[in-house]
C-alpha atoms as a PDB file:
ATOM      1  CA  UNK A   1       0.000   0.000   0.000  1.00  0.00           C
ATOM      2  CA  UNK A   2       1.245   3.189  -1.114  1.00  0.00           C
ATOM      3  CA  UNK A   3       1.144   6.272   1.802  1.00  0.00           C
ATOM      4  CA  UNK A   4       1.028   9.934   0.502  1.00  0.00           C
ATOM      5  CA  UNK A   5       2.280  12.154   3.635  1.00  0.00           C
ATOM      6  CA  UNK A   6       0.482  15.634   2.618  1.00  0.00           C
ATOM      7  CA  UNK A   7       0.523  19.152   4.029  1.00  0.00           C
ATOM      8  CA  UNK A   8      -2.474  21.774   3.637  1.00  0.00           C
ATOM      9  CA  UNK A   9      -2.249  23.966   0.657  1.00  0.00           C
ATOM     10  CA  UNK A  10       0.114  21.625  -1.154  1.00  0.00           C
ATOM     11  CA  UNK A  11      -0.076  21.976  -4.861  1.00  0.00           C
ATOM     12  CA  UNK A  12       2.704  19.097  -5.503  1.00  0.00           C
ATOM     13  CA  UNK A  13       0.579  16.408  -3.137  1.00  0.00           C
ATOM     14  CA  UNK A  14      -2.783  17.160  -4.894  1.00  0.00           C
ATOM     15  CA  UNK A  15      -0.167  16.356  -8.352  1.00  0.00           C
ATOM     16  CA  UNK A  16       1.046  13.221  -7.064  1.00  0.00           C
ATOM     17  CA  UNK A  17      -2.263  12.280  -5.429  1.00  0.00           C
ATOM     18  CA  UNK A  18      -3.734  12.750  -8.813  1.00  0.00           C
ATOM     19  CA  UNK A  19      -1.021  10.896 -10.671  1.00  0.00           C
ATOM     20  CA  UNK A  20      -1.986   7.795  -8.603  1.00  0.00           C
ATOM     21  CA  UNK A  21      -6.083   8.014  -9.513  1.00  0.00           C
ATOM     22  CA  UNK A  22      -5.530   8.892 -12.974  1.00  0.00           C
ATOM     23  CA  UNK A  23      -3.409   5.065 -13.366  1.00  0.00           C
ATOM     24  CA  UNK A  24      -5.738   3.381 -10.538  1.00  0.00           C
ATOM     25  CA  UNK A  25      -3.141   3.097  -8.302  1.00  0.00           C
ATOM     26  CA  UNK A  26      -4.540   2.779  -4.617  1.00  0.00           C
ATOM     27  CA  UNK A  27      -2.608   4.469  -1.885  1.00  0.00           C
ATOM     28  CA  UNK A  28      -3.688   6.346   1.921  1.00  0.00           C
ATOM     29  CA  UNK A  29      -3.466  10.350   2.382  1.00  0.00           C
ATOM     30  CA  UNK A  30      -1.956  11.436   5.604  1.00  0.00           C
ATOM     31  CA  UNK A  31      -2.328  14.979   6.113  1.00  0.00           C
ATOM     32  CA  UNK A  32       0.636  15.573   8.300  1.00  0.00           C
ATOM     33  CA  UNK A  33      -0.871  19.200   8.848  1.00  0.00           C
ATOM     34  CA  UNK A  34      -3.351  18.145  11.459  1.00  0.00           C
ATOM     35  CA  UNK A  35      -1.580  14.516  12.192  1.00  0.00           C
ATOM     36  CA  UNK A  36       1.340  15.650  14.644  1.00  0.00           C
ATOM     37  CA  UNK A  37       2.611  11.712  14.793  1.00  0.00           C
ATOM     38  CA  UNK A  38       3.101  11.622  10.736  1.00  0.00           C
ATOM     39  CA  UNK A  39       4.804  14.760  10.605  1.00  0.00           C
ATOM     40  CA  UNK A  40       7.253  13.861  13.067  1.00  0.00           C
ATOM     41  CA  UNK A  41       7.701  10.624  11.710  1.00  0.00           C
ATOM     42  CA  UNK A  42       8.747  13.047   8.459  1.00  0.00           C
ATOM     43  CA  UNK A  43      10.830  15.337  10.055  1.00  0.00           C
ATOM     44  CA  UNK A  44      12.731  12.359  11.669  1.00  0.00           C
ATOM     45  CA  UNK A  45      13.009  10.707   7.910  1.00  0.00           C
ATOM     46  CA  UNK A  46      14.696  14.462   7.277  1.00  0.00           C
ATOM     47  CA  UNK A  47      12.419  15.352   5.174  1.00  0.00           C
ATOM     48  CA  UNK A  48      11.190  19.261   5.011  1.00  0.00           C
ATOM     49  CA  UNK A  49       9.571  18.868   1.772  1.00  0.00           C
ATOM     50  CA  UNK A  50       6.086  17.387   0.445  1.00  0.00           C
ATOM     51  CA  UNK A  51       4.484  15.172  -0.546  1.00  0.00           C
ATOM     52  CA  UNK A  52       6.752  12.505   0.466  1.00  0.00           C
ATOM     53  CA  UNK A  53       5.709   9.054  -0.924  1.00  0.00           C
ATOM     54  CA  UNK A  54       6.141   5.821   1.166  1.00  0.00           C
ATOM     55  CA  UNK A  55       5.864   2.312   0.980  1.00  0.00           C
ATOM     56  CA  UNK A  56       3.412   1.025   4.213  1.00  0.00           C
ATOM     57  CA  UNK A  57       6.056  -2.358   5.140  1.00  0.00           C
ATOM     58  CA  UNK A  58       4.342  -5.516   6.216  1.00  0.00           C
ATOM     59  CA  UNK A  59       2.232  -5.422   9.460  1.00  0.00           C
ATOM     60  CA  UNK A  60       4.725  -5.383  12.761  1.00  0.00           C
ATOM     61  CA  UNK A  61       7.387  -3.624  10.661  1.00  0.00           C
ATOM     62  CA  UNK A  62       8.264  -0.604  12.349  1.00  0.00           C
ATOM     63  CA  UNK A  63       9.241   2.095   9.232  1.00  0.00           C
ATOM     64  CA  UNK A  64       7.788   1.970   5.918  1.00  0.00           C
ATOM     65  CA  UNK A  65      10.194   2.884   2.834  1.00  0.00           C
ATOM     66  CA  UNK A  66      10.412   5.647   0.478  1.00  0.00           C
ATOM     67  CA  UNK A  67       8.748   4.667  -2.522  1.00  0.00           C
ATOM     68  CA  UNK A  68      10.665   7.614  -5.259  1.00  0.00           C
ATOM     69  CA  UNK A  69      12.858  10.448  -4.247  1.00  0.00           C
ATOM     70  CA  UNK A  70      11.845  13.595  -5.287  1.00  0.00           C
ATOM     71  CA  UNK A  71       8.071  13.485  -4.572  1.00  0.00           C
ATOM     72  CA  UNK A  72       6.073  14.742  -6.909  1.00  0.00           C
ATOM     73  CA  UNK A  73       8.269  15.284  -9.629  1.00  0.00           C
ATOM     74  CA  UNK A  74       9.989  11.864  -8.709  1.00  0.00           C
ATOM     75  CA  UNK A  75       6.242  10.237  -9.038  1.00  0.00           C
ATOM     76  CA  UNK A  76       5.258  12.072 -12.113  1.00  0.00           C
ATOM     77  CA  UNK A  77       8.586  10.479 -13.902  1.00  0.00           C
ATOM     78  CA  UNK A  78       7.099   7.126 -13.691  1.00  0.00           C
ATOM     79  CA  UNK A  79       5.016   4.642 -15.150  1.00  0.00           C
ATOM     80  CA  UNK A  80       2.257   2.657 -13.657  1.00  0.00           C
ATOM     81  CA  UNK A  81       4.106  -0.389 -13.873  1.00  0.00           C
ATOM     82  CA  UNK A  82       7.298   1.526 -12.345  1.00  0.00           C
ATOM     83  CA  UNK A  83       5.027   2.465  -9.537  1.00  0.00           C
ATOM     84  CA  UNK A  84       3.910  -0.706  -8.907  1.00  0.00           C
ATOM     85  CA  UNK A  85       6.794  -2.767  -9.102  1.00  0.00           C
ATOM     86  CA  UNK A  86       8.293  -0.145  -6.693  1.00  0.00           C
ATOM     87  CA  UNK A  87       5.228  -0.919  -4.262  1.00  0.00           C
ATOM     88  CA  UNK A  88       4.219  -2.906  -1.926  1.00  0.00           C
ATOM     89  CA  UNK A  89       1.142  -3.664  -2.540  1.00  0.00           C
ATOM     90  CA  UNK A  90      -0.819  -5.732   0.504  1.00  0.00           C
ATOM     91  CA  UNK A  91      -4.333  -6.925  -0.296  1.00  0.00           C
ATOM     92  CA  UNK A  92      -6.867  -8.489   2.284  1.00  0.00           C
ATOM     93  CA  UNK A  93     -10.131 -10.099   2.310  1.00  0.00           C
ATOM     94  CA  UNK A  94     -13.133  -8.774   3.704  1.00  0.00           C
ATOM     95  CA  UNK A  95     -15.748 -11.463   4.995  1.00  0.00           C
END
Protein backbone atom coordinates (compact mmCIF):
# COMPACT_ATOMS: atom_id res chain seq x y z
CA UNK A 1 0.00 0.00 0.00
CA UNK A 2 1.24 3.19 -1.11
CA UNK A 3 1.14 6.27 1.80
CA UNK A 4 1.03 9.93 0.50
CA UNK A 5 2.28 12.15 3.64
CA UNK A 6 0.48 15.63 2.62
CA UNK A 7 0.52 19.15 4.03
CA UNK A 8 -2.47 21.77 3.64
CA UNK A 9 -2.25 23.97 0.66
CA UNK A 10 0.11 21.63 -1.15
CA UNK A 11 -0.08 21.98 -4.86
CA UNK A 12 2.70 19.10 -5.50
CA UNK A 13 0.58 16.41 -3.14
CA UNK A 14 -2.78 17.16 -4.89
CA UNK A 15 -0.17 16.36 -8.35
CA UNK A 16 1.05 13.22 -7.06
CA UNK A 17 -2.26 12.28 -5.43
CA UNK A 18 -3.73 12.75 -8.81
CA UNK A 19 -1.02 10.90 -10.67
CA UNK A 20 -1.99 7.79 -8.60
CA UNK A 21 -6.08 8.01 -9.51
CA UNK A 22 -5.53 8.89 -12.97
CA UNK A 23 -3.41 5.06 -13.37
CA UNK A 24 -5.74 3.38 -10.54
CA UNK A 25 -3.14 3.10 -8.30
CA UNK A 26 -4.54 2.78 -4.62
CA UNK A 27 -2.61 4.47 -1.88
CA UNK A 28 -3.69 6.35 1.92
CA UNK A 29 -3.47 10.35 2.38
CA UNK A 30 -1.96 11.44 5.60
CA UNK A 31 -2.33 14.98 6.11
CA UNK A 32 0.64 15.57 8.30
CA UNK A 33 -0.87 19.20 8.85
CA UNK A 34 -3.35 18.15 11.46
CA UNK A 35 -1.58 14.52 12.19
CA UNK A 36 1.34 15.65 14.64
CA UNK A 37 2.61 11.71 14.79
CA UNK A 38 3.10 11.62 10.74
CA UNK A 39 4.80 14.76 10.60
CA UNK A 40 7.25 13.86 13.07
CA UNK A 41 7.70 10.62 11.71
CA UNK A 42 8.75 13.05 8.46
CA UNK A 43 10.83 15.34 10.05
CA UNK A 44 12.73 12.36 11.67
CA UNK A 45 13.01 10.71 7.91
CA UNK A 46 14.70 14.46 7.28
CA UNK A 47 12.42 15.35 5.17
CA UNK A 48 11.19 19.26 5.01
CA UNK A 49 9.57 18.87 1.77
CA UNK A 50 6.09 17.39 0.44
CA UNK A 51 4.48 15.17 -0.55
CA UNK A 52 6.75 12.50 0.47
CA UNK A 53 5.71 9.05 -0.92
CA UNK A 54 6.14 5.82 1.17
CA UNK A 55 5.86 2.31 0.98
CA UNK A 56 3.41 1.03 4.21
CA UNK A 57 6.06 -2.36 5.14
CA UNK A 58 4.34 -5.52 6.22
CA UNK A 59 2.23 -5.42 9.46
CA UNK A 60 4.73 -5.38 12.76
CA UNK A 61 7.39 -3.62 10.66
CA UNK A 62 8.26 -0.60 12.35
CA UNK A 63 9.24 2.09 9.23
CA UNK A 64 7.79 1.97 5.92
CA UNK A 65 10.19 2.88 2.83
CA UNK A 66 10.41 5.65 0.48
CA UNK A 67 8.75 4.67 -2.52
CA UNK A 68 10.66 7.61 -5.26
CA UNK A 69 12.86 10.45 -4.25
CA UNK A 70 11.84 13.60 -5.29
CA UNK A 71 8.07 13.48 -4.57
CA UNK A 72 6.07 14.74 -6.91
CA UNK A 73 8.27 15.28 -9.63
CA UNK A 74 9.99 11.86 -8.71
CA UNK A 75 6.24 10.24 -9.04
CA UNK A 76 5.26 12.07 -12.11
CA UNK A 77 8.59 10.48 -13.90
CA UNK A 78 7.10 7.13 -13.69
CA UNK A 79 5.02 4.64 -15.15
CA UNK A 80 2.26 2.66 -13.66
CA UNK A 81 4.11 -0.39 -13.87
CA UNK A 82 7.30 1.53 -12.34
CA UNK A 83 5.03 2.46 -9.54
CA UNK A 84 3.91 -0.71 -8.91
CA UNK A 85 6.79 -2.77 -9.10
CA UNK A 86 8.29 -0.15 -6.69
CA UNK A 87 5.23 -0.92 -4.26
CA UNK A 88 4.22 -2.91 -1.93
CA UNK A 89 1.14 -3.66 -2.54
CA UNK A 90 -0.82 -5.73 0.50
CA UNK A 91 -4.33 -6.92 -0.30
CA UNK A 92 -6.87 -8.49 2.28
CA UNK A 93 -10.13 -10.10 2.31
CA UNK A 94 -13.13 -8.77 3.70
CA UNK A 95 -15.75 -11.46 4.99
Amino acid sequence: MIIVYTRDLCGYCLMAMNHLRKNDIPFTEVNTSHDTFARKYIEEQGHTTYPQIYNKTEPGHRHNTLLVEGGCNGLIALSKEEILKRAVIVTQDIF
